[in-house]
PDB file of N, CA and C in Angstrom:
ATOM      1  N   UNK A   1     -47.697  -4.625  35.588  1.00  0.00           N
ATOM      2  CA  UNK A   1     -48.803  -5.508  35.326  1.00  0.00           C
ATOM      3  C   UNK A   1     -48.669  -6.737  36.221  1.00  0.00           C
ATOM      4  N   UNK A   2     -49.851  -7.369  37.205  1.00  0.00           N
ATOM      5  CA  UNK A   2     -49.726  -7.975  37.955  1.00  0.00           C
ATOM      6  C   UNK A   2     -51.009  -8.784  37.720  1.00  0.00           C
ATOM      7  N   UNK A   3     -50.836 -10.158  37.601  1.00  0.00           N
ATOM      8  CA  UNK A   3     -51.835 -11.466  37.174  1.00  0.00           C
ATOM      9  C   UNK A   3     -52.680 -11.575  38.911  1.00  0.00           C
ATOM     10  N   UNK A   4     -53.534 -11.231  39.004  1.00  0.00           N
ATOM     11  CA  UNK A   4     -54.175 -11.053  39.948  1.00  0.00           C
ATOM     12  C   UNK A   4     -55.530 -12.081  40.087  1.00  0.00           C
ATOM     13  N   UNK A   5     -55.236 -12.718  39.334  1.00  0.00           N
ATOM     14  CA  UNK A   5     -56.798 -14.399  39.407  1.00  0.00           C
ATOM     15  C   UNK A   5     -56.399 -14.717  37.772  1.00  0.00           C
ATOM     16  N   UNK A   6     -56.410 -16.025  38.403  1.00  0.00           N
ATOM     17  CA  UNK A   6     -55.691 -17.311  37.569  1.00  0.00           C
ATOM     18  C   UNK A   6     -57.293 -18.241  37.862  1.00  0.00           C
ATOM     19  N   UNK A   7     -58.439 -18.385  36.115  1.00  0.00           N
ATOM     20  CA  UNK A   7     -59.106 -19.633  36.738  1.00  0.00           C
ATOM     21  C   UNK A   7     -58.631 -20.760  35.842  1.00  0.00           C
ATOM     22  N   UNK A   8     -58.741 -21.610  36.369  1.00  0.00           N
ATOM     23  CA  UNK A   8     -58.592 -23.399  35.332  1.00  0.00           C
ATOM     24  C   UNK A   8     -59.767 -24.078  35.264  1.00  0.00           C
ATOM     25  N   UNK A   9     -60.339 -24.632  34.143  1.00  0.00           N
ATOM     26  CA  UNK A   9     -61.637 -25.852  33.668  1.00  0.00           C
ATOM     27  C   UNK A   9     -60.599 -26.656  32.864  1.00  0.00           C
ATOM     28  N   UNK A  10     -60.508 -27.576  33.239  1.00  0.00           N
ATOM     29  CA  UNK A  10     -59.711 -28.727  32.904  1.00  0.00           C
ATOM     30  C   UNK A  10     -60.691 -29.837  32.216  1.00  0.00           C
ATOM     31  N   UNK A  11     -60.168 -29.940  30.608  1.00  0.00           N
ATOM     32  CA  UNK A  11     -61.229 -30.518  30.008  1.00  0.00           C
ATOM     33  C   UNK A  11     -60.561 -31.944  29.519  1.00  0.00           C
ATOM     34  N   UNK A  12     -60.992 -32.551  29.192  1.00  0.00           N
ATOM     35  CA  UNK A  12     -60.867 -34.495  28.940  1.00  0.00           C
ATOM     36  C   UNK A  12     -60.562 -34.406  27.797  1.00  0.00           C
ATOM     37  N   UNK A  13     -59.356 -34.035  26.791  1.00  0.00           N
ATOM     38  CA  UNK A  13     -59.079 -33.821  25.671  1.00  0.00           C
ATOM     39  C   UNK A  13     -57.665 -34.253  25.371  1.00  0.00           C
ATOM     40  N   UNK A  14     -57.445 -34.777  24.512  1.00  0.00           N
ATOM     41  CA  UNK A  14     -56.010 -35.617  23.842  1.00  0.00           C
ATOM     42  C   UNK A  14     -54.849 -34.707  24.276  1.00  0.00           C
ATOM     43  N   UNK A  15     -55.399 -33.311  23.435  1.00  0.00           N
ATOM     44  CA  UNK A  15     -54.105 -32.364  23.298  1.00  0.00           C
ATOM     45  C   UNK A  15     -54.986 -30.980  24.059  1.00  0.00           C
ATOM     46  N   UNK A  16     -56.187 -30.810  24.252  1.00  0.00           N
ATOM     47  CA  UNK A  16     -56.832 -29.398  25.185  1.00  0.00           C
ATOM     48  C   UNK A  16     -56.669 -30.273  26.589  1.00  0.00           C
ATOM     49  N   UNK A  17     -56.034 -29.373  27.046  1.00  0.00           N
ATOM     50  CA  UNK A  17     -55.585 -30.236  28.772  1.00  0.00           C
ATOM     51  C   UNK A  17     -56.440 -29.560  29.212  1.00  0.00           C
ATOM     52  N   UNK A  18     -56.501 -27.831  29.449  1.00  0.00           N
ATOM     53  CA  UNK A  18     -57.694 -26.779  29.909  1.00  0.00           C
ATOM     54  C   UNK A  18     -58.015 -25.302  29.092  1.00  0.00           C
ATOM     55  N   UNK A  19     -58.773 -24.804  30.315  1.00  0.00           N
ATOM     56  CA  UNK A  19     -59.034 -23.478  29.254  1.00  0.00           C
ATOM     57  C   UNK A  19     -59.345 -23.028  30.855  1.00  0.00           C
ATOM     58  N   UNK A  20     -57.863 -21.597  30.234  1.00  0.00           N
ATOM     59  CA  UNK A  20     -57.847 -20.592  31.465  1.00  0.00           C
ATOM     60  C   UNK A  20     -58.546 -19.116  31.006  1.00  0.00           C
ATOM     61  N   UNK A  21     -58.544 -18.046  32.357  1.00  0.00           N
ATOM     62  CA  UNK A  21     -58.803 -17.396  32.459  1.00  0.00           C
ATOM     63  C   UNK A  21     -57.934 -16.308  33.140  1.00  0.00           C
ATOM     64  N   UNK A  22     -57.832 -15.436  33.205  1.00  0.00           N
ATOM     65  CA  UNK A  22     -56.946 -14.385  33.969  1.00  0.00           C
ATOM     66  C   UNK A  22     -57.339 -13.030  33.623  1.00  0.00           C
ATOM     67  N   UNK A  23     -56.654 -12.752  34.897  1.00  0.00           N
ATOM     68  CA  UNK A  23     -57.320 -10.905  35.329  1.00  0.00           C
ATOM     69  C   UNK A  23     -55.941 -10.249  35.383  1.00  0.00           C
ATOM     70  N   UNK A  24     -55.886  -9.219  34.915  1.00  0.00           N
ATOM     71  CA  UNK A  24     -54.554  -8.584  35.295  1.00  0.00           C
ATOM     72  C   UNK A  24     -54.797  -7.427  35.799  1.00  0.00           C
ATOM     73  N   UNK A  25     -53.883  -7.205  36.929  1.00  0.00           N
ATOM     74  CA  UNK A  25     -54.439  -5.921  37.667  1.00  0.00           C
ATOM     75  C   UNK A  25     -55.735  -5.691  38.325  1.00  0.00           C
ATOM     76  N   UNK A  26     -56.362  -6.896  38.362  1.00  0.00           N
ATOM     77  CA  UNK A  26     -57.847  -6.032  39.001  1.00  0.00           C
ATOM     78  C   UNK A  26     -58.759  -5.791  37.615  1.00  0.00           C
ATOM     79  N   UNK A  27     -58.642  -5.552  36.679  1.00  0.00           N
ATOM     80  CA  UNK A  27     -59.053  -4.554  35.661  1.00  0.00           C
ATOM     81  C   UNK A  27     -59.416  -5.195  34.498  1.00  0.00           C
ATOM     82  N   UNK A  28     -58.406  -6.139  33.681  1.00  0.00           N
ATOM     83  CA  UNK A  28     -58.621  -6.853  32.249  1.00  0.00           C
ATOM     84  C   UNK A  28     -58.811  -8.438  32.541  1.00  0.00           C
ATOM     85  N   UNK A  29     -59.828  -8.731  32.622  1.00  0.00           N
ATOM     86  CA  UNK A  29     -59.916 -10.384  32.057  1.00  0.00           C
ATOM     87  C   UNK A  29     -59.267 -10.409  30.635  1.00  0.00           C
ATOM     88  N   UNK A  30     -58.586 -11.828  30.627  1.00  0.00           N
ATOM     89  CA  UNK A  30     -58.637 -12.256  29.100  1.00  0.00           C
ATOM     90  C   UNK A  30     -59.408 -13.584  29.247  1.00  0.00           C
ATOM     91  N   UNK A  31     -59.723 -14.031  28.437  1.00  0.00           N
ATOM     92  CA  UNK A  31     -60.585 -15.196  28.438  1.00  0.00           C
ATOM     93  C   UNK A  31     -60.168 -16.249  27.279  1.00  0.00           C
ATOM     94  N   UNK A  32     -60.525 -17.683  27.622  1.00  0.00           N
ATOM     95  CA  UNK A  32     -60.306 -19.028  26.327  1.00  0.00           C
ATOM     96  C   UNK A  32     -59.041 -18.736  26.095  1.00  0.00           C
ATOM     97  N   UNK A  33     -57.797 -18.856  27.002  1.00  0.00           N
ATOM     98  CA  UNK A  33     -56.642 -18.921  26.823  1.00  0.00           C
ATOM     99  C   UNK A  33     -56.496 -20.487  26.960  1.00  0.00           C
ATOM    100  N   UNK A  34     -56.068 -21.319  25.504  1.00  0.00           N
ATOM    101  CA  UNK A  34     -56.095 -22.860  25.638  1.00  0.00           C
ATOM    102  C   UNK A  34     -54.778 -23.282  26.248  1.00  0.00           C
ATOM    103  N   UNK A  35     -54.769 -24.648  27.217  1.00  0.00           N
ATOM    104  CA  UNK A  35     -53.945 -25.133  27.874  1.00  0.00           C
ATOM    105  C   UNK A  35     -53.433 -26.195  26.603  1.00  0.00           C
ATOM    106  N   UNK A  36     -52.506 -26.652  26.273  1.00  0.00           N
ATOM    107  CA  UNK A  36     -52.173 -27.237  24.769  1.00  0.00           C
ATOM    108  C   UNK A  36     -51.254 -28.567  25.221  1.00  0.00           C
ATOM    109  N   UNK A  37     -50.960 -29.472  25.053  1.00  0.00           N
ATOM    110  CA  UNK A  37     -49.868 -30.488  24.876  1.00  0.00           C
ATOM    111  C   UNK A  37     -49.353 -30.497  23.229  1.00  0.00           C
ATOM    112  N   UNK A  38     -48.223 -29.724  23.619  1.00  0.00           N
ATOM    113  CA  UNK A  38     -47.523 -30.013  22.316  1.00  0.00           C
ATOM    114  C   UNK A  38     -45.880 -30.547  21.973  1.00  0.00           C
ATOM    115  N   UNK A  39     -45.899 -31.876  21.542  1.00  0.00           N
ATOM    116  CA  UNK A  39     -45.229 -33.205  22.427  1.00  0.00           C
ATOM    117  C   UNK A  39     -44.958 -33.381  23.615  1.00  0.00           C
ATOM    118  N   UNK A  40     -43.912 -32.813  24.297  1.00  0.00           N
ATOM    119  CA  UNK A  40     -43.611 -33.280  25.766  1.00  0.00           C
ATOM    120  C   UNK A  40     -44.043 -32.025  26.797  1.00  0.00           C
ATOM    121  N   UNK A  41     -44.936 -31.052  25.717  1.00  0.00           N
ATOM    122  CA  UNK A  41     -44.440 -29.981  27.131  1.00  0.00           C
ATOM    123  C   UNK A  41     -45.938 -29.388  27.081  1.00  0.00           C
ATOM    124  N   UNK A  42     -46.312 -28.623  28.010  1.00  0.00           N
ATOM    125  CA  UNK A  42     -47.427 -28.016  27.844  1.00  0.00           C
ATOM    126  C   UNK A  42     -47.180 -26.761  27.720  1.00  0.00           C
ATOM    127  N   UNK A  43     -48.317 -26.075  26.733  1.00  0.00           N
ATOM    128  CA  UNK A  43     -48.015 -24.127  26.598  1.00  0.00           C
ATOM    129  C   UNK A  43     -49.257 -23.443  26.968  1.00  0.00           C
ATOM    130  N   UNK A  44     -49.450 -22.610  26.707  1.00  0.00           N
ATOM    131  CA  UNK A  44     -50.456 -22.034  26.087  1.00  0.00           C
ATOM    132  C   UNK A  44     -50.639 -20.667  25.411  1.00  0.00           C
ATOM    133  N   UNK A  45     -51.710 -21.452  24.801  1.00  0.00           N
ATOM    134  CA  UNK A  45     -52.150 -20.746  23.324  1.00  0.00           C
ATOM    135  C   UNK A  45     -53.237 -19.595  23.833  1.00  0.00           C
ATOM    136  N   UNK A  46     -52.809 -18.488  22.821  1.00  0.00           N
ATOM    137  CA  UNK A  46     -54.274 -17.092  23.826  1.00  0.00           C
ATOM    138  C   UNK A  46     -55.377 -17.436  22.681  1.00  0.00           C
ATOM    139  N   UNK A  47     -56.371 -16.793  22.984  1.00  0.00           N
ATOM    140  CA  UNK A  47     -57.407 -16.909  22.043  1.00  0.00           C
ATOM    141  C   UNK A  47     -57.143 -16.154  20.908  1.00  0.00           C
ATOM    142  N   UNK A  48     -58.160 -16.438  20.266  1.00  0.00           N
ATOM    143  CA  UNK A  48     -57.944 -16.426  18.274  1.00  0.00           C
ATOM    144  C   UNK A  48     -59.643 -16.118  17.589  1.00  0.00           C
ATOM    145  N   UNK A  49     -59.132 -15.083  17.231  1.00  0.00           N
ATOM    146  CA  UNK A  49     -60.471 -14.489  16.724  1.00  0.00           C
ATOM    147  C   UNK A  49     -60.531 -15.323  15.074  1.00  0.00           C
ATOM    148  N   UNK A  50     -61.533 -15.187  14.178  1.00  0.00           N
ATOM    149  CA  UNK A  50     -61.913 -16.483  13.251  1.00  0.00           C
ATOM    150  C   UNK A  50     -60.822 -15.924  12.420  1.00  0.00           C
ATOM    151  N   UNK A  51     -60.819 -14.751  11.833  1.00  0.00           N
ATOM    152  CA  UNK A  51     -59.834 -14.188  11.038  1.00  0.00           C
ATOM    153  C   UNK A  51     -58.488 -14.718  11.488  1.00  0.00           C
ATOM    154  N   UNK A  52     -57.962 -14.287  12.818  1.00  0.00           N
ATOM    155  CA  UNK A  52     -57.003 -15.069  12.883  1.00  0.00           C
ATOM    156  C   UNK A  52     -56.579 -16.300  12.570  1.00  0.00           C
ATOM    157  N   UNK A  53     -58.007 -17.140  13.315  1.00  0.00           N
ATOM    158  CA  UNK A  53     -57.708 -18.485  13.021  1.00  0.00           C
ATOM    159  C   UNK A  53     -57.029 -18.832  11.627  1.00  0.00           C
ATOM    160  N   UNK A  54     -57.957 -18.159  11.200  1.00  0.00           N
ATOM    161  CA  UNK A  54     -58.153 -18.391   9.332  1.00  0.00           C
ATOM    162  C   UNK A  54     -56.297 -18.346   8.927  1.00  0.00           C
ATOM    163  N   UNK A  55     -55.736 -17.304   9.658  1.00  0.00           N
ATOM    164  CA  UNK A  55     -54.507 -16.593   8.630  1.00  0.00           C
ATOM    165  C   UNK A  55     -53.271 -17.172   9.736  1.00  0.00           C
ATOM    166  N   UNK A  56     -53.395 -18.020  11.086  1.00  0.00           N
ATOM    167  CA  UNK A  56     -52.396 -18.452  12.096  1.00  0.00           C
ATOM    168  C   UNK A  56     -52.157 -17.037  12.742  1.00  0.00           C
ATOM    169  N   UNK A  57     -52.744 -16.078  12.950  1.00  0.00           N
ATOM    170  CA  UNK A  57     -52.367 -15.491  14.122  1.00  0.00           C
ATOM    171  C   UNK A  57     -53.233 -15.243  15.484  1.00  0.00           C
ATOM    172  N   UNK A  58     -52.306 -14.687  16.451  1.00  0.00           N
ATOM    173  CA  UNK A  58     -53.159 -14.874  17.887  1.00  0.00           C
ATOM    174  C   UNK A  58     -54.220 -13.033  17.882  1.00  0.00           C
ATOM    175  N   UNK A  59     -54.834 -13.297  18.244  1.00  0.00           N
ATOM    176  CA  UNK A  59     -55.953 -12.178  18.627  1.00  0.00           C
ATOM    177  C   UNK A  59     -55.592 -11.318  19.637  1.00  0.00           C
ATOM    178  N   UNK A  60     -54.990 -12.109  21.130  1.00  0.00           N
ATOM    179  CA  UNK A  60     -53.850 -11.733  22.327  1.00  0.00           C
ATOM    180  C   UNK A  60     -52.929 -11.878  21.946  1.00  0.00           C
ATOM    181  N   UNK A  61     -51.662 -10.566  21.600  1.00  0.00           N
ATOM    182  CA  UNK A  61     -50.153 -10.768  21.753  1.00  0.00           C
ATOM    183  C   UNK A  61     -50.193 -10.059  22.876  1.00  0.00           C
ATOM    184  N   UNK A  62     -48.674 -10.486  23.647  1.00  0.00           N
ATOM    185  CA  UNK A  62     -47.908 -10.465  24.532  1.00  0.00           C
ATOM    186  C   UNK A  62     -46.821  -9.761  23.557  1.00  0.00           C
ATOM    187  N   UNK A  63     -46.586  -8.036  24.056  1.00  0.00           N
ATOM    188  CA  UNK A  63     -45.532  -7.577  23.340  1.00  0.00           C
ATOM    189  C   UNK A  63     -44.201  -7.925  23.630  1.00  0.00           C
ATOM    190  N   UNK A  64     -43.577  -8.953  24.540  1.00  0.00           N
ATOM    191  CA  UNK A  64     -42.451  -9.064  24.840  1.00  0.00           C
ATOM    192  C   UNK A  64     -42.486 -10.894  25.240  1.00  0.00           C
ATOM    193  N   UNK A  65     -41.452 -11.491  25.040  1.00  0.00           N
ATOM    194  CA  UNK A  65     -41.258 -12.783  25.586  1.00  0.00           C
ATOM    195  C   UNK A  65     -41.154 -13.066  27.255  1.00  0.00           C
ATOM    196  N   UNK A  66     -40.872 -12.030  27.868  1.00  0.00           N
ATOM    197  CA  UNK A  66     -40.404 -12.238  29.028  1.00  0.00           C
ATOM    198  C   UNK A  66     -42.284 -12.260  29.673  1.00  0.00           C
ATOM    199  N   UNK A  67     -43.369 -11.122  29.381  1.00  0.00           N
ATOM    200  CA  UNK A  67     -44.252 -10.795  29.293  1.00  0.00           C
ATOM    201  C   UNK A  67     -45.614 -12.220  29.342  1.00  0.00           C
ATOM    202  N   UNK A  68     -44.720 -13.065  27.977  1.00  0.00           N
ATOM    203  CA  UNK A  68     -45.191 -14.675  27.455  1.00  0.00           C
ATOM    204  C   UNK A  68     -45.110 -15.457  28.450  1.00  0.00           C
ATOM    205  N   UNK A  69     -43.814 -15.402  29.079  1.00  0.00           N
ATOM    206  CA  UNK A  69     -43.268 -16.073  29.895  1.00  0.00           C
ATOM    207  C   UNK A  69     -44.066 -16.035  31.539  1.00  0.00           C
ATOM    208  N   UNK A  70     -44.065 -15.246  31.763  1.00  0.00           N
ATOM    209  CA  UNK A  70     -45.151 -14.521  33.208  1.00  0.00           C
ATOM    210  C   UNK A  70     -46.177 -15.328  33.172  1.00  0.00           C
ATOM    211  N   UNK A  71     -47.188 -14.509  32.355  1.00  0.00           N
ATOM    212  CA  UNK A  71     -48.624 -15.236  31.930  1.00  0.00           C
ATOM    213  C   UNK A  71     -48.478 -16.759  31.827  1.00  0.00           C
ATOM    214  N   UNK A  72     -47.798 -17.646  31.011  1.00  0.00           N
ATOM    215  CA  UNK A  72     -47.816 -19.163  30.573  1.00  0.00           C
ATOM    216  C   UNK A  72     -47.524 -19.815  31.885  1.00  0.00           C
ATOM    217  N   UNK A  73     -46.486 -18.949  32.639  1.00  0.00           N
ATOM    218  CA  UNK A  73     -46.236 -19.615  33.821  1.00  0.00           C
ATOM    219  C   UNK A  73     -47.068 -19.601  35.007  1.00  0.00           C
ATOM    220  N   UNK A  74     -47.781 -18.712  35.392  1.00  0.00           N
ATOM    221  CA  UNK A  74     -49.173 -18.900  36.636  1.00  0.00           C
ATOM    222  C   UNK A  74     -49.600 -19.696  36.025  1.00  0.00           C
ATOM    223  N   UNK A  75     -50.108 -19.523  34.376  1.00  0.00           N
ATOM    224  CA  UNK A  75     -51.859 -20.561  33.671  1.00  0.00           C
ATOM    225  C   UNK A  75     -50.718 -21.922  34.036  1.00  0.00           C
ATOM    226  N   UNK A  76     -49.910 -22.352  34.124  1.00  0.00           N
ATOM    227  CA  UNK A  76     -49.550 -23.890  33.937  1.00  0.00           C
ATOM    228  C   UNK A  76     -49.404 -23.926  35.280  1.00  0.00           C
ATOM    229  N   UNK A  77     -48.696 -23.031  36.283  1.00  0.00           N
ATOM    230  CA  UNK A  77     -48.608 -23.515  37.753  1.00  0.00           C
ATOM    231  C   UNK A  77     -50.205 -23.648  38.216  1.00  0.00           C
ATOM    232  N   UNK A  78     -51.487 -22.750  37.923  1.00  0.00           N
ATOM    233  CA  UNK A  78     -52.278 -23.041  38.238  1.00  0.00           C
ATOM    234  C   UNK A  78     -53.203 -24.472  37.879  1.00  0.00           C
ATOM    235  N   UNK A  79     -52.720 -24.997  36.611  1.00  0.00           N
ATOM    236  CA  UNK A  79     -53.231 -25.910  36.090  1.00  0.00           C
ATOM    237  C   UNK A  79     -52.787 -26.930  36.721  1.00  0.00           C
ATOM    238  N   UNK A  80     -50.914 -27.289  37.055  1.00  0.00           N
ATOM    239  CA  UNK A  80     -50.570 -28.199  37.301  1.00  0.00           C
ATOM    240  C   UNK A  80     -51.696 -28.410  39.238  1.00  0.00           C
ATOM    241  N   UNK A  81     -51.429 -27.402  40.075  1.00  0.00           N
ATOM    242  CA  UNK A  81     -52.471 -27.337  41.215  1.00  0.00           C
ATOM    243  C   UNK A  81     -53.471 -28.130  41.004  1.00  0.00           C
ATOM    244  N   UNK A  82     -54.420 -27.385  39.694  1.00  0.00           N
ATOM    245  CA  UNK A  82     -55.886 -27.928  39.474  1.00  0.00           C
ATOM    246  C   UNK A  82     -56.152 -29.208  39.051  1.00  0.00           C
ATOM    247  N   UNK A  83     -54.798 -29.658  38.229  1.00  0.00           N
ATOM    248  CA  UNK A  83     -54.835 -31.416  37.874  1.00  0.00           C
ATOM    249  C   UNK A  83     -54.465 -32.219  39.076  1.00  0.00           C
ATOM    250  N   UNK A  84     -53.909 -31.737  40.157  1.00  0.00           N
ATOM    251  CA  UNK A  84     -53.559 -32.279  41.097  1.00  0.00           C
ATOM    252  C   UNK A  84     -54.973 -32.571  42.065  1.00  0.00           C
ATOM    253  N   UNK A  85     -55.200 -31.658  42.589  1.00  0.00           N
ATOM    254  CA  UNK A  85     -56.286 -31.749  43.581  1.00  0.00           C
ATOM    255  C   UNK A  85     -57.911 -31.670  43.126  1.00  0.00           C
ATOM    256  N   UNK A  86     -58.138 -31.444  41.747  1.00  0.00           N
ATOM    257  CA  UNK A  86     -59.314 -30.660  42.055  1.00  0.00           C
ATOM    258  C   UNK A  86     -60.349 -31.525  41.226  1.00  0.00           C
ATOM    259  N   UNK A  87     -61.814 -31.867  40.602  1.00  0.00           N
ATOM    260  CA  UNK A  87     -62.745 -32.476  40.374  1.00  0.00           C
ATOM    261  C   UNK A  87     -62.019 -31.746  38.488  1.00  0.00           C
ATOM    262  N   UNK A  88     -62.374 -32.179  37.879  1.00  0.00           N
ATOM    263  CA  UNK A  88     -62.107 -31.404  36.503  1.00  0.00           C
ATOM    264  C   UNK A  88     -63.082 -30.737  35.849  1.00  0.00           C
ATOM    265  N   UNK A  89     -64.019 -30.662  36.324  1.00  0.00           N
ATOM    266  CA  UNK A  89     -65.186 -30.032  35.871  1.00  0.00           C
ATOM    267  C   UNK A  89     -65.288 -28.589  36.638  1.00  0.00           C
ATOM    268  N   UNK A  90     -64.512 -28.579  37.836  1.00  0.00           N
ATOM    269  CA  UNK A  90     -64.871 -27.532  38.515  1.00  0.00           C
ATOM    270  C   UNK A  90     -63.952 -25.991  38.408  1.00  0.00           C
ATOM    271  N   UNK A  91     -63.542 -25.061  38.606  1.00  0.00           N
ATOM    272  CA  UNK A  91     -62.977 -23.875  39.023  1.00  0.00           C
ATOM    273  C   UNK A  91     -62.304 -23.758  39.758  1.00  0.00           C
ATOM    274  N   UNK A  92     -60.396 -23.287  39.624  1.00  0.00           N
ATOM    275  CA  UNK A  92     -59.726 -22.927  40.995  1.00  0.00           C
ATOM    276  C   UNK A  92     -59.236 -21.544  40.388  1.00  0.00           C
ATOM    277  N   UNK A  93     -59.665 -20.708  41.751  1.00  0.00           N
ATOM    278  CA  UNK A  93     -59.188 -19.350  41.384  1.00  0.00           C
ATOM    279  C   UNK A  93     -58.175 -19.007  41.945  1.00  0.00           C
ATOM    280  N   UNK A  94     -57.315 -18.043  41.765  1.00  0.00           N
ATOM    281  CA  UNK A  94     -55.973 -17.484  42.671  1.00  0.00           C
ATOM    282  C   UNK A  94     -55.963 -16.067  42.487  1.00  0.00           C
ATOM    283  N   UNK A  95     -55.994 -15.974  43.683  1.00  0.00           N
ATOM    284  CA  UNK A  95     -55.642 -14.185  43.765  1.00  0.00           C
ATOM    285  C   UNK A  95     -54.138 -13.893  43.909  1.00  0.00           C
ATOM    286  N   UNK A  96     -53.524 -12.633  43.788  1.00  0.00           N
ATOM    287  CA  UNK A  96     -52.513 -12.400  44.172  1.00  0.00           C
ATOM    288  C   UNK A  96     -52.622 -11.039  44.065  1.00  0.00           C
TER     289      UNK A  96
END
């Protein structure tokens, strides 16, 4: 499995820093994966269907940590990029 487009919308929010997007393989978008500040560090959170919401679980699992680890790390390297250079309203995509 290979993260093949990374997008970032970087939103003006206390603790929502952004809201990514990603393709894996060519093939699966996931979508409303939230960019989070939670105290010193940033994560992110996958989307959450209402039921979930309702009961604390995620809608996207990641069957393995190492798996967690992959994914969290492009969405934040791409974010840290997109807070760096880019308008915050706008879109940076990455292929690989």
């Amino acid at each position: 499995m290979v993260i093949t487009k990374v997008k970032i919308r970087l939103m003006d929010k206390p603790r929502l820093k952004a809201i990514a997007s990603i393709t894996l393989d060519n093939e699966l978008t996931i979508n409303d994966i939230k960019v989070i500040k939670t105290g010193k560090r940033l994560c992110a959170e996958f989307p959450k269907h209402q039921f979930a919401k309702n009961n604390n679980l995620e809608y996207i699992v990641p069957r393995n940590k190492d798996v967690r680890r992959m994914i969290e790390s492009e969405i934040l390297d791409e974010y840290d990029n997109k807070n760096k250079y880019d308008n915050p309203l706008s879109y940076q995509k990455k292929t690989g």
